[in-house]
PDB file of N, CA and C in Angstrom:
ATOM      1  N   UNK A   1     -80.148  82.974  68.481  1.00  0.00           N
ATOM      2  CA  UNK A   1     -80.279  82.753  69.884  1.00  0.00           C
ATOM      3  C   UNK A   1     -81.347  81.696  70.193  1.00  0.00           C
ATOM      4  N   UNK A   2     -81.717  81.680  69.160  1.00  0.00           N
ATOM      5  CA  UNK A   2     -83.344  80.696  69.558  1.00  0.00           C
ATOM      6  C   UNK A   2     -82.791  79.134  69.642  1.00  0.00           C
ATOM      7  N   UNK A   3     -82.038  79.256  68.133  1.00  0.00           N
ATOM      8  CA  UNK A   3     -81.505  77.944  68.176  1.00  0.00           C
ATOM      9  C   UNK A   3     -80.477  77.538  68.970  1.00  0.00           C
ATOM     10  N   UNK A   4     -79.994  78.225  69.721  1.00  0.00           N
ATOM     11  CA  UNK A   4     -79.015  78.008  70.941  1.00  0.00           C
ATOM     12  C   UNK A   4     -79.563  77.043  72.209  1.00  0.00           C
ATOM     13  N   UNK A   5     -80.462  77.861  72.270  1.00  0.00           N
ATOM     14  CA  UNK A   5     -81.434  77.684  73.406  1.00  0.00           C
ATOM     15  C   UNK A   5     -82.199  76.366  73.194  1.00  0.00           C
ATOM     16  N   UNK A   6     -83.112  76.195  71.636  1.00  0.00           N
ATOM     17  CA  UNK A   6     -83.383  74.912  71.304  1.00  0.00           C
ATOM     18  C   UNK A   6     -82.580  73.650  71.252  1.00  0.00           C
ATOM     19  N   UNK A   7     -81.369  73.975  71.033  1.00  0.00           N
ATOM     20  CA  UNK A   7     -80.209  73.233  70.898  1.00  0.00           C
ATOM     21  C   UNK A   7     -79.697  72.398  72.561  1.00  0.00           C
ATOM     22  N   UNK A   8     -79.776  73.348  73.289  1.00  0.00           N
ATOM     23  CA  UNK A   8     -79.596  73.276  74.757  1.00  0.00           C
ATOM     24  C   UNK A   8     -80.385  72.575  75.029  1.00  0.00           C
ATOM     25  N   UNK A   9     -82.047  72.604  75.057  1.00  0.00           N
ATOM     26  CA  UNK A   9     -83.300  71.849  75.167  1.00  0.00           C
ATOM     27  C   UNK A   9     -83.123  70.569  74.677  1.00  0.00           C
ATOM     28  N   UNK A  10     -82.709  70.071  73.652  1.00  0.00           N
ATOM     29  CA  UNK A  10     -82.526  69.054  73.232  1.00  0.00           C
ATOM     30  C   UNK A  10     -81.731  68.359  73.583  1.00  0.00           C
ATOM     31  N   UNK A  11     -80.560  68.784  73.894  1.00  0.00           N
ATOM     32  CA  UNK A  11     -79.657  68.063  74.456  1.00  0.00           C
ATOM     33  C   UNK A  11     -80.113  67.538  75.715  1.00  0.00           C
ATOM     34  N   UNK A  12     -80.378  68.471  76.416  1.00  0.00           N
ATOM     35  CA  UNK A  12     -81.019  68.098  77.951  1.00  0.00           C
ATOM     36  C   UNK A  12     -81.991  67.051  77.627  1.00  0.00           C
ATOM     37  N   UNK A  13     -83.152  66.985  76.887  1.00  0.00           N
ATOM     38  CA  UNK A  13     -83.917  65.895  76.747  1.00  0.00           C
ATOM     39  C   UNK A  13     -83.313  64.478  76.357  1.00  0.00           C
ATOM     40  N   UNK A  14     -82.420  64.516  75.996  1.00  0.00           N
ATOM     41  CA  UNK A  14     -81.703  63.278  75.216  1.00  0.00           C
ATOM     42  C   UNK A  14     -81.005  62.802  76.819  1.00  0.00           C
ATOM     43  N   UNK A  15     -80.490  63.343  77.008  1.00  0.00           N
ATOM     44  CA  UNK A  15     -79.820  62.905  78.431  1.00  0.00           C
ATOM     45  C   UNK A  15     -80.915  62.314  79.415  1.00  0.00           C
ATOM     46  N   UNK A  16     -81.682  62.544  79.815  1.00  0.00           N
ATOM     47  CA  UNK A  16     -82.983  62.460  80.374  1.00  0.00           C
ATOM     48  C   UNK A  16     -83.749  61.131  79.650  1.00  0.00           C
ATOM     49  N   UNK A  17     -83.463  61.127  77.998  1.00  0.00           N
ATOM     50  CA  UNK A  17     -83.765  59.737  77.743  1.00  0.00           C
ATOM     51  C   UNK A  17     -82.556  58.206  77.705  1.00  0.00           C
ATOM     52  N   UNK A  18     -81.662  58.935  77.777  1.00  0.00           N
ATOM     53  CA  UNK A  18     -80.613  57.781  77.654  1.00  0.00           C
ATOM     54  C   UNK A  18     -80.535  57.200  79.617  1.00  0.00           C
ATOM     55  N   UNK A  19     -80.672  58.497  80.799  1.00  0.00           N
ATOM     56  CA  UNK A  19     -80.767  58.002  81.656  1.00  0.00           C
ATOM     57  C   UNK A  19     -81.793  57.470  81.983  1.00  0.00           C
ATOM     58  N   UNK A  20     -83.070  57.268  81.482  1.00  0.00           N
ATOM     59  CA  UNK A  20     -84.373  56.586  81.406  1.00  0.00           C
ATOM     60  C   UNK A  20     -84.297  54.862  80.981  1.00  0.00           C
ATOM     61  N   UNK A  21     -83.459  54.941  79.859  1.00  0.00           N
ATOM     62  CA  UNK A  21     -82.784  53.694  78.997  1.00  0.00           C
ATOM     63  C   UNK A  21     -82.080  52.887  79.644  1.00  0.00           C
ATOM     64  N   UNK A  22     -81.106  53.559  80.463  1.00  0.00           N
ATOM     65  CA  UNK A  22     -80.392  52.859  81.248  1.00  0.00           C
ATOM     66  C   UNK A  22     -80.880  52.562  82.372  1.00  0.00           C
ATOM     67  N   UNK A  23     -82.004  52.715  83.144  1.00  0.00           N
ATOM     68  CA  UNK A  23     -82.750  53.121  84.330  1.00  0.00           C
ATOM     69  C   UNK A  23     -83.551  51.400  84.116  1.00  0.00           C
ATOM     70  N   UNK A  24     -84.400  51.426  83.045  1.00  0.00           N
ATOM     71  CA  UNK A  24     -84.900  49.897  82.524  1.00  0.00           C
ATOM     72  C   UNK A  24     -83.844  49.606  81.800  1.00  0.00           C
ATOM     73  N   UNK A  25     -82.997  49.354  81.682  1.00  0.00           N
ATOM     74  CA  UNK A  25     -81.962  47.935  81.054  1.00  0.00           C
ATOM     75  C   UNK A  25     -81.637  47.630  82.365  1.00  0.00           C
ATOM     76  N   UNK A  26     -81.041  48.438  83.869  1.00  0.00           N
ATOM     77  CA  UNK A  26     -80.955  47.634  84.735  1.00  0.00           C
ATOM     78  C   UNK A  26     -82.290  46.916  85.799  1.00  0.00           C
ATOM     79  N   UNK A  27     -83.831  47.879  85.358  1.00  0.00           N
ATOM     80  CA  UNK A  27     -84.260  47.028  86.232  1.00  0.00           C
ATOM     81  C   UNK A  27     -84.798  45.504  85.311  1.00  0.00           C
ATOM     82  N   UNK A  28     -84.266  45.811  83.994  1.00  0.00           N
ATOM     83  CA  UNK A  28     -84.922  44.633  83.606  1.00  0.00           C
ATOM     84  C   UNK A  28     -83.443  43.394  84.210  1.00  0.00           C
ATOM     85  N   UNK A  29     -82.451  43.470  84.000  1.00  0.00           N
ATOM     86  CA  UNK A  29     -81.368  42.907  84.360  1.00  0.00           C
ATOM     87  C   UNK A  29     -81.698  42.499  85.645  1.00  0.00           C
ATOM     88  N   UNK A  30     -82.117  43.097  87.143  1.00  0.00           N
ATOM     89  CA  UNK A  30     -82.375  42.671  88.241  1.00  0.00           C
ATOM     90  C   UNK A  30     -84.004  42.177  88.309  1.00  0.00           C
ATOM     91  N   UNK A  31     -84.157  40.767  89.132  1.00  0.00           N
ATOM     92  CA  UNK A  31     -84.849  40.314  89.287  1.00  0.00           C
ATOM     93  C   UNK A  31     -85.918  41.368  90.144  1.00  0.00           C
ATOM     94  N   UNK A  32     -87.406  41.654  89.561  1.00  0.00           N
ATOM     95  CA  UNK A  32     -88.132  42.097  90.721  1.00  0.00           C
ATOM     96  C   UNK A  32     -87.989  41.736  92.175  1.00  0.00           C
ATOM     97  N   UNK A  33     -88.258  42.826  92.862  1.00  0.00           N
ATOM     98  CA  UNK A  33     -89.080  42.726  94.434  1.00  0.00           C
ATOM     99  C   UNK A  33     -90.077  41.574  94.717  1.00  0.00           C
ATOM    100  N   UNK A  34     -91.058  41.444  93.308  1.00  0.00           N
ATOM    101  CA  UNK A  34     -92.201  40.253  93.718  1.00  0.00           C
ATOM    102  C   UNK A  34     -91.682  38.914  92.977  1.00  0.00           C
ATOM    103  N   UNK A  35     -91.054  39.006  92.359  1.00  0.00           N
ATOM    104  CA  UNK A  35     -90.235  37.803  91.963  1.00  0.00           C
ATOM    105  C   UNK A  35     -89.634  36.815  92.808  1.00  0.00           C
ATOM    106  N   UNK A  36     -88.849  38.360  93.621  1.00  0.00           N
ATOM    107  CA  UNK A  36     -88.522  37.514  95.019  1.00  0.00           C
ATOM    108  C   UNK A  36     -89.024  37.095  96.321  1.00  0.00           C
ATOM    109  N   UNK A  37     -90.247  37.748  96.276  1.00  0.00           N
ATOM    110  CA  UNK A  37     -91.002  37.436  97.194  1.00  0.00           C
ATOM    111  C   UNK A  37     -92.024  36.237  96.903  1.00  0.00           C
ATOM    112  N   UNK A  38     -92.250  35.846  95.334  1.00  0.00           N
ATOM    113  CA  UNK A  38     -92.875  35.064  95.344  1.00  0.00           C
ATOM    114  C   UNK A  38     -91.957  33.794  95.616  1.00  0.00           C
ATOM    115  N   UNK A  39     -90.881  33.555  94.600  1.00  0.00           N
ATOM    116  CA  UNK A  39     -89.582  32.910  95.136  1.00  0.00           C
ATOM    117  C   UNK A  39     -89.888  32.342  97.176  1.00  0.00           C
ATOM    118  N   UNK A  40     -89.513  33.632  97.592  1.00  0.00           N
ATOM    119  CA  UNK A  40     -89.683  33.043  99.315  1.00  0.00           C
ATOM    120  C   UNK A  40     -90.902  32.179  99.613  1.00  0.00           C
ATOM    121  N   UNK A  41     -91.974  33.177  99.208  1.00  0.00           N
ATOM    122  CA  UNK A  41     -93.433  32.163  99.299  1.00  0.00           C
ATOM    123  C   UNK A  41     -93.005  30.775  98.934  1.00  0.00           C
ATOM    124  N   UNK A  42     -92.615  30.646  97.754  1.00  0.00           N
ATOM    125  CA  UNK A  42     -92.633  29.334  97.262  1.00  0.00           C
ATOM    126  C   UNK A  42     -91.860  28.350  98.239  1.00  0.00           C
ATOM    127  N   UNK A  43     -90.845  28.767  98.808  1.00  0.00           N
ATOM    128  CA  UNK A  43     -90.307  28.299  99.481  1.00  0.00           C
ATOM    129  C   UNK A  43     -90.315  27.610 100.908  1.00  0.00           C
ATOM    130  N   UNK A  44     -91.197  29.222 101.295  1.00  0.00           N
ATOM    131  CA  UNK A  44     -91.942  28.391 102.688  1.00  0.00           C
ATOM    132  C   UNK A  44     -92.832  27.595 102.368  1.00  0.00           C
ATOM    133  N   UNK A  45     -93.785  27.222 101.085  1.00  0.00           N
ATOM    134  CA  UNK A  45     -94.920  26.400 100.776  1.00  0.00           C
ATOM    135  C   UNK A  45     -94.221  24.913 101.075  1.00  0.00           C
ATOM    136  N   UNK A  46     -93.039  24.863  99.886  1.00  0.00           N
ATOM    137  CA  UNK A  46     -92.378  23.551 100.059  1.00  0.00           C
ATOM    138  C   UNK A  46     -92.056  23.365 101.677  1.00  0.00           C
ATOM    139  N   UNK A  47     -91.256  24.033 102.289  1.00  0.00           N
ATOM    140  CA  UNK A  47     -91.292  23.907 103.789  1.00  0.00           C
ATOM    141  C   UNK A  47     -92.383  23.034 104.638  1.00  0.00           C
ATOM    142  N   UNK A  48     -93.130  23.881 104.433  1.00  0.00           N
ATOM    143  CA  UNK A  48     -94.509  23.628 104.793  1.00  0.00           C
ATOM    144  C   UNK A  48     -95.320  22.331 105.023  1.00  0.00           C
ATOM    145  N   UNK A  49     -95.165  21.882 103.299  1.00  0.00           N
ATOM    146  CA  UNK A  49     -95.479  20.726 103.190  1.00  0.00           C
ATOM    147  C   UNK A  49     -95.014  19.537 103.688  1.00  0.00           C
ATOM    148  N   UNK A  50     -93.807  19.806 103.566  1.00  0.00           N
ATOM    149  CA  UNK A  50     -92.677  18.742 104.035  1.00  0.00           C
ATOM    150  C   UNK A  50     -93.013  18.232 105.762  1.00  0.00           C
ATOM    151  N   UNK A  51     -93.002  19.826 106.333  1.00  0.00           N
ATOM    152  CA  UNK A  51     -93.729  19.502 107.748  1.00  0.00           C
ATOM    153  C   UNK A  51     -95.221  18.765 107.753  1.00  0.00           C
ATOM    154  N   UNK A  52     -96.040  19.025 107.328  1.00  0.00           N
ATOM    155  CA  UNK A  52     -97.494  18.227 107.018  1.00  0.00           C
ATOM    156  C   UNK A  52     -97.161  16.580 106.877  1.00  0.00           C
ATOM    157  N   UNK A  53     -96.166  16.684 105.920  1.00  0.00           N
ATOM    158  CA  UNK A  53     -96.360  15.178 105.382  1.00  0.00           C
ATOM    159  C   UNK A  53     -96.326  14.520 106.651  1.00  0.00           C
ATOM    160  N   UNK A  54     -94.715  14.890 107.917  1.00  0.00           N
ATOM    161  CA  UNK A  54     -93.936  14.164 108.684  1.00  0.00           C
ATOM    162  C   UNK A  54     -95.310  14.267 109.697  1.00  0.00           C
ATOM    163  N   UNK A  55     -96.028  15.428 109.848  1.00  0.00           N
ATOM    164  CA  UNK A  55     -96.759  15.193 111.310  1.00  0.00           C
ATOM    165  C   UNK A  55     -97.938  14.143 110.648  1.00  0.00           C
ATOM    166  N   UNK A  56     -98.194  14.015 109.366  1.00  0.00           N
ATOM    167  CA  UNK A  56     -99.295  13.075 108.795  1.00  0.00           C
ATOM    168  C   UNK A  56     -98.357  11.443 109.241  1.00  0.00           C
ATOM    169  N   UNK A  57     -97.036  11.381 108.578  1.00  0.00           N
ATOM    170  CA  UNK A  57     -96.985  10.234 108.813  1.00  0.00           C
ATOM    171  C   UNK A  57     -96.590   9.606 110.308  1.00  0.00           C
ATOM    172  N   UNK A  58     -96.515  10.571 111.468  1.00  0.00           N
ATOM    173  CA  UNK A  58     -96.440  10.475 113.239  1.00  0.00           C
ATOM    174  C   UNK A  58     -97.880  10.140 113.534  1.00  0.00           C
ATOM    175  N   UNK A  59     -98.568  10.700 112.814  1.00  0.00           N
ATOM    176  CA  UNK A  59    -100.335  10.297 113.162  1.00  0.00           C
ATOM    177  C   UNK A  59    -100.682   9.056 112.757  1.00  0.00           C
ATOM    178  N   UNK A  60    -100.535   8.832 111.864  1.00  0.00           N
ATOM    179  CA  UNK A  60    -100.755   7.195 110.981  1.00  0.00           C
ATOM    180  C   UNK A  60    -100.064   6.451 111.829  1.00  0.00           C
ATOM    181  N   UNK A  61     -99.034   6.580 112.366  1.00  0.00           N
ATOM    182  CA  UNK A  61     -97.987   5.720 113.116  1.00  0.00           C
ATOM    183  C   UNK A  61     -98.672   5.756 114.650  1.00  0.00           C
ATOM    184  N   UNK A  62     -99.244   7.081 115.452  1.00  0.00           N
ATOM    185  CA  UNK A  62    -100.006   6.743 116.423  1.00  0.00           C
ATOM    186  C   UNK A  62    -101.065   6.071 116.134  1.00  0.00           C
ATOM    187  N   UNK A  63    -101.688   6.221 115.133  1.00  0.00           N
ATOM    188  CA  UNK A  63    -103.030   5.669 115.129  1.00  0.00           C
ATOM    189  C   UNK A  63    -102.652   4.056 115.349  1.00  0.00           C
ATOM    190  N   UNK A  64    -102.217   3.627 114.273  1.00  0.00           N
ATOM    191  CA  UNK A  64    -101.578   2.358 114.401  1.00  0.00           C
ATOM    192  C   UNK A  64    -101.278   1.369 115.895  1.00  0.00           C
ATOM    193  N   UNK A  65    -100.440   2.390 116.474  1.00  0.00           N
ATOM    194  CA  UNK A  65     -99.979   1.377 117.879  1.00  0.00           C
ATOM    195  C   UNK A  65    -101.568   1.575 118.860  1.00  0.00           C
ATOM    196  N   UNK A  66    -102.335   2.678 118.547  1.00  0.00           N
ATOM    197  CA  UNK A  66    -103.679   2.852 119.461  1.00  0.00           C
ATOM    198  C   UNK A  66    -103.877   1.406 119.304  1.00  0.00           C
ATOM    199  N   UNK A  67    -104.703   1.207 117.909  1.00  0.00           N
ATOM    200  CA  UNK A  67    -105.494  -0.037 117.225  1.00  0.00           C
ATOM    201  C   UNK A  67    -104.681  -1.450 117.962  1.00  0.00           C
ATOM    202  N   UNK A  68    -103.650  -1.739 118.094  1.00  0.00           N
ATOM    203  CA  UNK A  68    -102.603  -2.379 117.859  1.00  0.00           C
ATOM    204  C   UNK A  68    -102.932  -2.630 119.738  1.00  0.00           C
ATOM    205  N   UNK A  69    -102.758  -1.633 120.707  1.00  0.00           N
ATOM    206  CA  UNK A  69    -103.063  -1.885 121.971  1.00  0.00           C
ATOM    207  C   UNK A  69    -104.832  -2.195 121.952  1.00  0.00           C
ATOM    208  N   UNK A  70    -105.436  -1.547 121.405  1.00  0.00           N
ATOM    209  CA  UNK A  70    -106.809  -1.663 121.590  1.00  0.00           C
ATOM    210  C   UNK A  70    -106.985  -3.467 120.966  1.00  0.00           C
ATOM    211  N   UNK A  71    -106.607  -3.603 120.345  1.00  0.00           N
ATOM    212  CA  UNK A  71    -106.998  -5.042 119.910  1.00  0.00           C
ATOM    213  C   UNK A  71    -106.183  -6.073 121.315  1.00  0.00           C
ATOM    214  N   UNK A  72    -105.169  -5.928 121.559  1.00  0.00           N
ATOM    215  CA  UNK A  72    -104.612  -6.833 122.382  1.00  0.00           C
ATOM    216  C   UNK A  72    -105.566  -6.519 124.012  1.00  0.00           C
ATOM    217  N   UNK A  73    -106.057  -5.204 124.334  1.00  0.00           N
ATOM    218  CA  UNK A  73    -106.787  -5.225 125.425  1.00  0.00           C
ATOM    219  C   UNK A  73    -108.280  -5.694 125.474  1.00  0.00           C
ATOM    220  N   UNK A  74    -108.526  -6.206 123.731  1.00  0.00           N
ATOM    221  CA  UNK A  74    -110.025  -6.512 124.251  1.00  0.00           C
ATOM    222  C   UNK A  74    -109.961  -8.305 124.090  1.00  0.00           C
ATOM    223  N   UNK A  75    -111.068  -8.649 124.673  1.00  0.00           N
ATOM    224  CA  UNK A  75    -111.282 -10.125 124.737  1.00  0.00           C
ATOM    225  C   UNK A  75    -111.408 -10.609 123.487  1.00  0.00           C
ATOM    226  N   UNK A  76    -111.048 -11.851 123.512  1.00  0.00           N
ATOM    227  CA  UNK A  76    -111.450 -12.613 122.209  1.00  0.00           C
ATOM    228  C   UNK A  76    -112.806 -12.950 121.877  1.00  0.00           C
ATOM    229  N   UNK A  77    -113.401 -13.178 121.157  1.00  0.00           N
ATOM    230  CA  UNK A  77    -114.905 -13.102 121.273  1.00  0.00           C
ATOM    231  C   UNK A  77    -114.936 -14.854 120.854  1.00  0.00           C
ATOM    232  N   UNK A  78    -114.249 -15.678 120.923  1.00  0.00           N
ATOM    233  CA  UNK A  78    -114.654 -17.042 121.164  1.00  0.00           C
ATOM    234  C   UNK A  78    -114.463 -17.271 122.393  1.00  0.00           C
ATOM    235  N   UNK A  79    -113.628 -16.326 123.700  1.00  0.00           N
ATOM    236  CA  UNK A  79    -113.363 -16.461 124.737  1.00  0.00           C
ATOM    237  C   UNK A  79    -114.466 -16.142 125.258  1.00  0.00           C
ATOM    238  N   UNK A  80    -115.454 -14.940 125.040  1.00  0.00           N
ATOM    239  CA  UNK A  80    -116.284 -14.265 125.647  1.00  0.00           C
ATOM    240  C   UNK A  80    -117.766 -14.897 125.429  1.00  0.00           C
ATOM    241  N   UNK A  81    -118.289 -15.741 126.549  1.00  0.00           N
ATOM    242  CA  UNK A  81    -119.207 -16.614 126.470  1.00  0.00           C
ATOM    243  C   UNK A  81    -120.535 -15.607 127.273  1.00  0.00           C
ATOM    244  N   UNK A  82    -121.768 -16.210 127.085  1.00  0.00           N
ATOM    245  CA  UNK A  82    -122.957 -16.560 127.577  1.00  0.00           C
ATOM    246  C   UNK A  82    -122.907 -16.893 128.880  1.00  0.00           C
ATOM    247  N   UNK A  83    -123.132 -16.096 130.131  1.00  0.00           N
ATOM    248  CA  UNK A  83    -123.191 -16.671 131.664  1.00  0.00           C
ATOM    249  C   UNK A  83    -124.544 -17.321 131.922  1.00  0.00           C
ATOM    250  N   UNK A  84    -124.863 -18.510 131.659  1.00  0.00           N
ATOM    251  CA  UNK A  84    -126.204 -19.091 132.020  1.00  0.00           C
ATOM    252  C   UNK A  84    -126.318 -18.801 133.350  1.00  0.00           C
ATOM    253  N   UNK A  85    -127.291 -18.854 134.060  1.00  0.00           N
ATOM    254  CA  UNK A  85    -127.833 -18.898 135.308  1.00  0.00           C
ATOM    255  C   UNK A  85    -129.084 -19.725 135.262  1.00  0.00           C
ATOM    256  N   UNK A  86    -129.451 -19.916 136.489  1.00  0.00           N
ATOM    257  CA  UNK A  86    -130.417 -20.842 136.650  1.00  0.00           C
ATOM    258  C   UNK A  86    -131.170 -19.899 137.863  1.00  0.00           C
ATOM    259  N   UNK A  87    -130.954 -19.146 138.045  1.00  0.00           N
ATOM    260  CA  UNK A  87    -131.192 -18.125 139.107  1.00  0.00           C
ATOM    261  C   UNK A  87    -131.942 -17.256 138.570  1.00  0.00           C
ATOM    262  N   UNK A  88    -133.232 -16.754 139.193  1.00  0.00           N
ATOM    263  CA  UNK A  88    -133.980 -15.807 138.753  1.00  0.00           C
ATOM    264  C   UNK A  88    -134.828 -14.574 139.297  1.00  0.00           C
ATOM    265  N   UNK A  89    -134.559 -13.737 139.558  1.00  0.00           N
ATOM    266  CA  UNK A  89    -134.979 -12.498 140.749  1.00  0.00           C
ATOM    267  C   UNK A  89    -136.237 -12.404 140.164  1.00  0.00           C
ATOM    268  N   UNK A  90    -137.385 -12.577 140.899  1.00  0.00           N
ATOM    269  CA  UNK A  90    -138.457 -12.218 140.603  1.00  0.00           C
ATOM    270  C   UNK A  90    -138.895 -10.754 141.890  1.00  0.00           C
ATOM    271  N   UNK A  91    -139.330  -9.863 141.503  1.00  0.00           N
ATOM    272  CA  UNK A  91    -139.845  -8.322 142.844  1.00  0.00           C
ATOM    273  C   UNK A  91    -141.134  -8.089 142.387  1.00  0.00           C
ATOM    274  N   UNK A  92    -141.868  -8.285 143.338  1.00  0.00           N
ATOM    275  CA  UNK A  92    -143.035  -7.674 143.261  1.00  0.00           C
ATOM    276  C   UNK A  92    -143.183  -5.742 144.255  1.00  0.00           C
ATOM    277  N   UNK A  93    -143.761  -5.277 143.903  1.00  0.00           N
ATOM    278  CA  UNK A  93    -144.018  -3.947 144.457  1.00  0.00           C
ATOM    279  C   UNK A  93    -145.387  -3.522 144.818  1.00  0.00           C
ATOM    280  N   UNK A  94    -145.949  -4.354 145.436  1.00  0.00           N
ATOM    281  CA  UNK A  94    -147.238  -4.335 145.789  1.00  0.00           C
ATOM    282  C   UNK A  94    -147.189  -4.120 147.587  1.00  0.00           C
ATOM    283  N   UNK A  95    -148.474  -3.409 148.327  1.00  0.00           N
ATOM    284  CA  UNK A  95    -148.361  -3.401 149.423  1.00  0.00           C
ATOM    285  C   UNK A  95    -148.539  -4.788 150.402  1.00  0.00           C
ATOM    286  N   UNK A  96    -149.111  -5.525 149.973  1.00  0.00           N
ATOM    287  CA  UNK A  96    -149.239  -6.813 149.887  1.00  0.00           C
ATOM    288  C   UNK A  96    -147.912  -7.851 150.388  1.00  0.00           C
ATOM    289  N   UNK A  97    -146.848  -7.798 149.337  1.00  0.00           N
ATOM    290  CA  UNK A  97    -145.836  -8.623 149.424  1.00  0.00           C
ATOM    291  C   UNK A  97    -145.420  -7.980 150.810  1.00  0.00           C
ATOM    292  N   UNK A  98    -145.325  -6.689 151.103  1.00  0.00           N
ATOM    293  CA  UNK A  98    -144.389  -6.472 152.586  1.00  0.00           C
ATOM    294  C   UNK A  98    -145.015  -6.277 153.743  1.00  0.00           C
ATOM    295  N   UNK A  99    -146.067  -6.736 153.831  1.00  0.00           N
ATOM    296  CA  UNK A  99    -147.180  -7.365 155.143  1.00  0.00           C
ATOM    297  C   UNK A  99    -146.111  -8.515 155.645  1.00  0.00           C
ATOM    298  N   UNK A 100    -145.878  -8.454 156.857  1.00  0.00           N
ATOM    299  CA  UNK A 100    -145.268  -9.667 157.543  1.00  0.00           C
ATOM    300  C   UNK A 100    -143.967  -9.848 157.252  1.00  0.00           C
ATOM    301  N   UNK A 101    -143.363  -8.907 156.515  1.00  0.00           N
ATOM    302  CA  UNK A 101    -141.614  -9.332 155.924  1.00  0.00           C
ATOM    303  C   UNK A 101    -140.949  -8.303 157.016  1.00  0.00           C
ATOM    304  N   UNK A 102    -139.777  -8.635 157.221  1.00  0.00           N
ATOM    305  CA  UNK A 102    -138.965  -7.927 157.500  1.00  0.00           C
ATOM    306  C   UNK A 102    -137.202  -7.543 156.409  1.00  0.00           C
ATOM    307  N   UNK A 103    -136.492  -6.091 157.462  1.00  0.00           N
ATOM    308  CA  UNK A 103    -135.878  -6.208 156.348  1.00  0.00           C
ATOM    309  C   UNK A 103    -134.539  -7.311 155.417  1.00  0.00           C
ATOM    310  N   UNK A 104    -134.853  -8.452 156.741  1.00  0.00           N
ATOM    311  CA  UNK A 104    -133.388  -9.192 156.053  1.00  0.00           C
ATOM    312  C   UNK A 104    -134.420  -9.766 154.843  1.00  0.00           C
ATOM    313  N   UNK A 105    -136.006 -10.194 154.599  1.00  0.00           N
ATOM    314  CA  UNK A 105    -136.094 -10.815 153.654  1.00  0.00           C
ATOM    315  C   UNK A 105    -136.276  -9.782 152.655  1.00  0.00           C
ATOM    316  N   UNK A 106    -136.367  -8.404 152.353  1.00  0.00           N
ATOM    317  CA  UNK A 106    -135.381  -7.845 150.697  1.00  0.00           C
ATOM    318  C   UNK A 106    -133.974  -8.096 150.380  1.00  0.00           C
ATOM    319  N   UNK A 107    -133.564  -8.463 151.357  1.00  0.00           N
ATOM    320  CA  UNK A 107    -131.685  -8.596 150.658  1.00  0.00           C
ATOM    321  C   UNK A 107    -132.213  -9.823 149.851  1.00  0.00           C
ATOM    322  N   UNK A 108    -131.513  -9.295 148.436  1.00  0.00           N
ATOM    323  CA  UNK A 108    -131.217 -10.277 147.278  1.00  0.00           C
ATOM    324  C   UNK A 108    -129.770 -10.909 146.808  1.00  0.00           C
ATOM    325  N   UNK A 109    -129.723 -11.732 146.878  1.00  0.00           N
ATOM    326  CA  UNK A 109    -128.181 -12.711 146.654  1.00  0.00           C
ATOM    327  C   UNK A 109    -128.323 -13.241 144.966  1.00  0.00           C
ATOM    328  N   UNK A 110    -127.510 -12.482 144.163  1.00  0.00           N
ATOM    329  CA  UNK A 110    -127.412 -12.912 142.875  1.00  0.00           C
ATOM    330  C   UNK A 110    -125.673 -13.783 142.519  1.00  0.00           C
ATOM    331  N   UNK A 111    -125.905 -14.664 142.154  1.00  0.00           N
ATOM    332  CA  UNK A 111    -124.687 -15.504 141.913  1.00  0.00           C
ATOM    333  C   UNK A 111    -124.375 -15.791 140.830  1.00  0.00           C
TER     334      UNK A 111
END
């Protein structure tokens, strides 16, 4: 009776290892969960980049037409001369100078 019973035991364990066996032969056969998730990662990375590059090369391309208007709006600098005058504001601020003046003689005329 013992060996009946041992016999029974064993069997049951063997079953228990062959469905164990078969349990890893298929998860080795299917690709992991993080396999595939790294897979996606990878995927949005490339994504990703691809977007970076295009908004990098829209920036280079604004920058460009900025420079491009900024140069045509500024003066030429052989154009852009020296205004001589011969004219020279001299002010004194003493109580002195405004004894006897009135106010049309502070208006100053610069030309």
């Amino acid at each position: 009776m013992m060996d009946k019973q041992r016999d029974i035991l064993i069997e049951r364990l063997e079953e228990k290892v062959k469905a164990r066996d078969h349990t890893i032969t298929e998860m080795a056969k299917s690709p992991s969960v993080a396999e595939d998730r790294i897979a996606t990662i990878e995927a949005t990375v490339k994504e990703l980049k691809g977007s970076i590059s295009g908004i990098l090369d829209e920036l280079l391309y604004q920058r460009s037409l900025i420079e491009e208007m900024q140069q045509k709006d500024a003066p030429d600098p052989e154009e852009v001369g020296e205004i001589e005058s011969t004219e020279y504001i001299i002010a004194e601020n003493t109580p002195e100078t405004y004894r006897g003046r009135s106010k049309e003689d502070d208006i100053i005329v610069v030309c």
